[in-house]
C-alpha atoms as a PDB file:
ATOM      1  CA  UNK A   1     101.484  92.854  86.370  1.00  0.00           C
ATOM      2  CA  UNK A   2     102.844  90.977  89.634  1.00  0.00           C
ATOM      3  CA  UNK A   3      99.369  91.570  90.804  1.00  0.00           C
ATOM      4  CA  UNK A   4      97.302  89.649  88.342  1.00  0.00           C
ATOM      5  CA  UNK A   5      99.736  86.956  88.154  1.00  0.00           C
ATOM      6  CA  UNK A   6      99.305  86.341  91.898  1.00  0.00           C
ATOM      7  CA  UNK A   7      95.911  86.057  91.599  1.00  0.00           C
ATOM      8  CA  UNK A   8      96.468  83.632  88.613  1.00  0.00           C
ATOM      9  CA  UNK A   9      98.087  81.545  90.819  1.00  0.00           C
ATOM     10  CA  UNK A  10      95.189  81.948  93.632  1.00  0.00           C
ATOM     11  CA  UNK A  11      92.764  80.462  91.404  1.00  0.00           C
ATOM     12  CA  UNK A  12      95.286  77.969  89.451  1.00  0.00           C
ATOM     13  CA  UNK A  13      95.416  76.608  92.785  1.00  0.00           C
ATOM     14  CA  UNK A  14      91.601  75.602  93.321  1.00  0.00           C
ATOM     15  CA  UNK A  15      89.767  72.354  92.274  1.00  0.00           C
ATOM     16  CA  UNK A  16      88.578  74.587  89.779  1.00  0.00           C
ATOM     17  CA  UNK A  17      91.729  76.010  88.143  1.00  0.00           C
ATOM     18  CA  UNK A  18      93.397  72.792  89.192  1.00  0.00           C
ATOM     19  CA  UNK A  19      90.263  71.141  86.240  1.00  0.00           C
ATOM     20  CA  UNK A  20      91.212  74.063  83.889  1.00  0.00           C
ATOM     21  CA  UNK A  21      94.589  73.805  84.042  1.00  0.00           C
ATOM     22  CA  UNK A  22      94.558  70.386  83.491  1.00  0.00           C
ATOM     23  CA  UNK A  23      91.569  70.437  80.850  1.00  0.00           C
ATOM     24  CA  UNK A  24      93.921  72.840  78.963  1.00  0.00           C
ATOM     25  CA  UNK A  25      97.417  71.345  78.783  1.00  0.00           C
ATOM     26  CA  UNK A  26      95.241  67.734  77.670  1.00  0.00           C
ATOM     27  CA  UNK A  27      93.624  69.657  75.162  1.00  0.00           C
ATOM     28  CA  UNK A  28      97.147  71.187  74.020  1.00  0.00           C
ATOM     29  CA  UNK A  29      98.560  67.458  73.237  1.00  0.00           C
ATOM     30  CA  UNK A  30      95.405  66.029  72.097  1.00  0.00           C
ATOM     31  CA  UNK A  31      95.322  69.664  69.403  1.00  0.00           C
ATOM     32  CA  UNK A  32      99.209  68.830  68.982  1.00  0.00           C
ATOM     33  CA  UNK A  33      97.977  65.605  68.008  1.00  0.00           C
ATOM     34  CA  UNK A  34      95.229  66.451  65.247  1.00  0.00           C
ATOM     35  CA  UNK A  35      97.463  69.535  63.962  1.00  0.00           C
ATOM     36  CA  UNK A  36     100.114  67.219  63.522  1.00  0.00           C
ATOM     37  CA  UNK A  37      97.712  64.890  61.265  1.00  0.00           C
ATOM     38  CA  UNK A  38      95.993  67.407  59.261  1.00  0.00           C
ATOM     39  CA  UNK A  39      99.028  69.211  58.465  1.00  0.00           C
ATOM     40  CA  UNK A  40     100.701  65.857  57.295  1.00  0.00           C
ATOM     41  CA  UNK A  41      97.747  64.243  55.273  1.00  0.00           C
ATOM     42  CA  UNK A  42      96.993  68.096  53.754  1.00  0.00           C
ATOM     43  CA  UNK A  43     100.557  69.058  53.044  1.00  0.00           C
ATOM     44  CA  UNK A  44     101.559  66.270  50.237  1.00  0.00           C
ATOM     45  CA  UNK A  45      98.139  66.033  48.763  1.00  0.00           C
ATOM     46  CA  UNK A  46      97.564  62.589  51.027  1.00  0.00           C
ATOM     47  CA  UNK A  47      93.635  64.302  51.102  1.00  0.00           C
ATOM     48  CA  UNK A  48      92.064  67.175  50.969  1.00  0.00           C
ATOM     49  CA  UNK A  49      90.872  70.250  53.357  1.00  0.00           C
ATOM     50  CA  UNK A  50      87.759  68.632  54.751  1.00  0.00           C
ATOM     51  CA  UNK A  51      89.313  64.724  54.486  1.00  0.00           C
ATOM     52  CA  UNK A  52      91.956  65.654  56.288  1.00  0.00           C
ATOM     53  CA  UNK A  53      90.468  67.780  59.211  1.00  0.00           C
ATOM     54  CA  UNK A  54      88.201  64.933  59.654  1.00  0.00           C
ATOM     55  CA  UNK A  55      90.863  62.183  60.621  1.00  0.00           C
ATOM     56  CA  UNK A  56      92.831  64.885  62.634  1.00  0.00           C
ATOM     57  CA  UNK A  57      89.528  65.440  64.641  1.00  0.00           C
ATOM     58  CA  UNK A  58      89.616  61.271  65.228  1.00  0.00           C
ATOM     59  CA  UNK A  59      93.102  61.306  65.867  1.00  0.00           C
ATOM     60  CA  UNK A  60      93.067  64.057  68.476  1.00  0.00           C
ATOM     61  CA  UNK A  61      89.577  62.208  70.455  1.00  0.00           C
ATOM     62  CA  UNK A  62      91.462  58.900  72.196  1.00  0.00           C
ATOM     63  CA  UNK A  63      94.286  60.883  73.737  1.00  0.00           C
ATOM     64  CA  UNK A  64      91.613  63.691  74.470  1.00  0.00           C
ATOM     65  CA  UNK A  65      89.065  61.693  76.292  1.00  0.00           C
ATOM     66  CA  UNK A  66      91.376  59.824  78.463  1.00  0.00           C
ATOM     67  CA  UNK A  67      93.393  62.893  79.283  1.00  0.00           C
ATOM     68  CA  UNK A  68      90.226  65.229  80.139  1.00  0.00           C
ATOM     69  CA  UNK A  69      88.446  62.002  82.081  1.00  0.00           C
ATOM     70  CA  UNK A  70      91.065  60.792  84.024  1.00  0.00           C
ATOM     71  CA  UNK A  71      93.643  63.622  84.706  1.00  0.00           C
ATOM     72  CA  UNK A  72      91.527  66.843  84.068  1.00  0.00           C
ATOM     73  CA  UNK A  73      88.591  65.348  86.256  1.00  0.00           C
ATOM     74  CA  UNK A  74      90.147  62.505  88.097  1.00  0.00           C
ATOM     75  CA  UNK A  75      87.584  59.570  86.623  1.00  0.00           C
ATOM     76  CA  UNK A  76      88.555  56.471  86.886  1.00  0.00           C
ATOM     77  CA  UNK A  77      87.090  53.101  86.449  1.00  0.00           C
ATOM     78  CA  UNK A  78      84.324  52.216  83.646  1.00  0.00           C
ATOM     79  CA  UNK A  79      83.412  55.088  81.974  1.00  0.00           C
ATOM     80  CA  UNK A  80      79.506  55.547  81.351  1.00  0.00           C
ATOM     81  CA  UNK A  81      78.604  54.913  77.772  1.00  0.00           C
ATOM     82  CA  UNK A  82      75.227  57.304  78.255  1.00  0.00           C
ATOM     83  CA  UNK A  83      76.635  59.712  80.726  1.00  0.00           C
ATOM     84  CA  UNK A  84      79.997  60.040  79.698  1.00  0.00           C
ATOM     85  CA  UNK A  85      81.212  58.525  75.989  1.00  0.00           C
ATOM     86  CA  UNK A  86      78.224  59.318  73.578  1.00  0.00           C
ATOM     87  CA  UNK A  87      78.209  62.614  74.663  1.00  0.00           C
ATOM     88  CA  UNK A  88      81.928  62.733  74.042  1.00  0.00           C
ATOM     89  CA  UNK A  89      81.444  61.649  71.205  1.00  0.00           C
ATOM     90  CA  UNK A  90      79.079  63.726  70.166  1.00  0.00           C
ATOM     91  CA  UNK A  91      81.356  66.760  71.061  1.00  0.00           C
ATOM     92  CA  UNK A  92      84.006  65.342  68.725  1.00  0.00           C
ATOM     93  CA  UNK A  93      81.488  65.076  66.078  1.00  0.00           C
ATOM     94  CA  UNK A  94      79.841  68.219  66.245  1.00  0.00           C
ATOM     95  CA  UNK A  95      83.035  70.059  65.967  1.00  0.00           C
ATOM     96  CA  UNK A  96      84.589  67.889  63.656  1.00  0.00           C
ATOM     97  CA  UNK A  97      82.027  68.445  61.195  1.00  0.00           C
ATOM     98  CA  UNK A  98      82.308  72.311  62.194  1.00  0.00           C
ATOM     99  CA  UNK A  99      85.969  72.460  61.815  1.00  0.00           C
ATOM    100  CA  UNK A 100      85.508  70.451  58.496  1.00  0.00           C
ATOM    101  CA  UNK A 101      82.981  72.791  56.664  1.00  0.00           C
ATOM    102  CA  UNK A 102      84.753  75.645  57.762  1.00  0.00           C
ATOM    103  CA  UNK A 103      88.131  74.600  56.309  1.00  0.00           C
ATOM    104  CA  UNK A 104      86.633  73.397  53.290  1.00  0.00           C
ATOM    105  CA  UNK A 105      85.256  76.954  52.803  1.00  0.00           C
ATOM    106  CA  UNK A 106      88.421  78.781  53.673  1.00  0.00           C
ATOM    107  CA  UNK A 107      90.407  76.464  51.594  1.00  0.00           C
ATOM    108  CA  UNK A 108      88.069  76.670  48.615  1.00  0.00           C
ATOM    109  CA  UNK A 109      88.499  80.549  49.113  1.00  0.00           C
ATOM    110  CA  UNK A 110      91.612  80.550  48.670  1.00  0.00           C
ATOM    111  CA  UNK A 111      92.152  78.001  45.964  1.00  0.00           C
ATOM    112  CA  UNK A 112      94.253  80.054  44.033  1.00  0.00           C
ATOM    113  CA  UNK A 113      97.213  79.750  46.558  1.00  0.00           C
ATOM    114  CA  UNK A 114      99.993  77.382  46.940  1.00  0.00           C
ATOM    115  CA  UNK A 115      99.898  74.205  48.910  1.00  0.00           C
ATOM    116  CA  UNK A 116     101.867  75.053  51.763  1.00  0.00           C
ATOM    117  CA  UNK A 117     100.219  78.653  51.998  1.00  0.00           C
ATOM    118  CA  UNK A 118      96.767  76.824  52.177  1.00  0.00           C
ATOM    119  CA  UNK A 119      98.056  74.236  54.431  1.00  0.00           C
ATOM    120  CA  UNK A 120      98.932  76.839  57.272  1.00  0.00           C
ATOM    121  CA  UNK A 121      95.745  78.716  56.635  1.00  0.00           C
ATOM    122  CA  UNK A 122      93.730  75.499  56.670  1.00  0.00           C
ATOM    123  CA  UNK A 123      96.133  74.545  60.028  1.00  0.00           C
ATOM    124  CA  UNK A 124      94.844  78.539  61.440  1.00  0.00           C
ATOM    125  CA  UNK A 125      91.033  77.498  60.471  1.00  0.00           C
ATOM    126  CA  UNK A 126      91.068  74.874  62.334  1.00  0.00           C
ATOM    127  CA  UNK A 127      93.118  75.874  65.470  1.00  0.00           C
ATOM    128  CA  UNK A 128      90.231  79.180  65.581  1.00  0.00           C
ATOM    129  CA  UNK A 129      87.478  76.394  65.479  1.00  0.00           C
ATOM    130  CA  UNK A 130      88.516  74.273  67.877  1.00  0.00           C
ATOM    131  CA  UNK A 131      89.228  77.425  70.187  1.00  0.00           C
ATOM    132  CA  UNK A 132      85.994  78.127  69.691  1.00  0.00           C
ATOM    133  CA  UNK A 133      84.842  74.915  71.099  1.00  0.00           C
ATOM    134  CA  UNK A 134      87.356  74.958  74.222  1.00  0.00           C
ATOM    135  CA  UNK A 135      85.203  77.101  76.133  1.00  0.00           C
ATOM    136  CA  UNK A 136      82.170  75.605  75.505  1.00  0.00           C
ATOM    137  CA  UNK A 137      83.901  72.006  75.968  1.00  0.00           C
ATOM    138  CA  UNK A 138      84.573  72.386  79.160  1.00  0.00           C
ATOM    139  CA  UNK A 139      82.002  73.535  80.511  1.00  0.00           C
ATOM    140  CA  UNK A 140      80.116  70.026  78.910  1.00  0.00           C
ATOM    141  CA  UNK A 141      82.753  67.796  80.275  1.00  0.00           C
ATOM    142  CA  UNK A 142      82.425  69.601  83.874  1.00  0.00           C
ATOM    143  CA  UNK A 143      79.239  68.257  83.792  1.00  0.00           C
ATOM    144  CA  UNK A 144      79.846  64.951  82.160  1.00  0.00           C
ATOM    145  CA  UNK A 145      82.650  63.963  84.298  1.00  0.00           C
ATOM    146  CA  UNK A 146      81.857  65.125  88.005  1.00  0.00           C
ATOM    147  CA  UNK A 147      81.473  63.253  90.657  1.00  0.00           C
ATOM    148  CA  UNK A 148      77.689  61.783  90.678  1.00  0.00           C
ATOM    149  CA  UNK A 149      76.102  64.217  93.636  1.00  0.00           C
ATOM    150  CA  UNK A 150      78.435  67.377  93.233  1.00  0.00           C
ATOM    151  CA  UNK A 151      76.080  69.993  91.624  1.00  0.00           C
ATOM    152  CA  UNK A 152      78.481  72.644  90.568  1.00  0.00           C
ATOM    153  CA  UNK A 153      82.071  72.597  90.149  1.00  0.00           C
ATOM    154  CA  UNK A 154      84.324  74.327  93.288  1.00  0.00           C
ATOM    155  CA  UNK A 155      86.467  76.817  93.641  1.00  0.00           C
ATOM    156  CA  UNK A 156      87.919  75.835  96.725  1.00  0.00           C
END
């Protein structure tokens, strides 16, 4: 066990795990964030499964963005609308209308159950989609956000 958690820390140490890291703590509070808001608008009937995974999904994007942009990739200045915020936005769409259908579907599944039991299984739908979507996120905002001229992300 020692041994794989030294090399963890090898490769937490490149520019590369140094992104990851980064890309996964900002995607912790900007989750935190849009948990937070779908289990408070679903809970006390405020909307309903797909209504309220749709404003988490908004809620989560601002702190999101600016977290992966300018701490998990180290952008600063203007930010690109064509190179760097539609596509962002696009992202946030695409799973937000993901993460919407597929709570609506769970949650009209399981109809039958109480409010709070649906409310953490809607909560669990949506934490599986959007892990789902971390992989495949970052490897969209590598892109998006590098440097202009670096072709591939290091691992120095």
């Amino acid at each position: 066990m020692a041994g794989v958690l030294d090399q963890l820390t090898v490769v937490r140490r490149t520019a590369l795990g140094v992104k990851l890291t980064r890309y996964a703590l900002g995607s912790v509070v900007s989750f935190g964030v849009s948990e937070i808001t779908l289990v408070a608008l679903f809970a006390p009937h405020l909307l309903g499964a797909r209504g309220s995974s749709l404003v988490a999904s908004v809620a989560g994007l601002i702190p999101g963005y600016f977290l992966n942009r300018n701490w998990a990739w180290g952008r600063r200045g203007r930010s690109h609308l064509g190179r760097e915020v539609m596509p962002y936005w696009l992202t946030v769409v695409v799973t937000a209308l993901v993460a919407a259908i597929s709570i609506g579907a769970v949650n009209g599944a399981v109809a039958d159950l109480s409010r709070p039991a649906r409310t953490v299984i809607n909560a669990m739908t949506y934490l599986a989609v959007y892990g789902v979507f971390f992989v495949l996120k970052f490897l969209l905002f590598d892109w998006l956000f590098r440097e202009p001229g670096a072709l591939v992300a290091t691992s120095e």
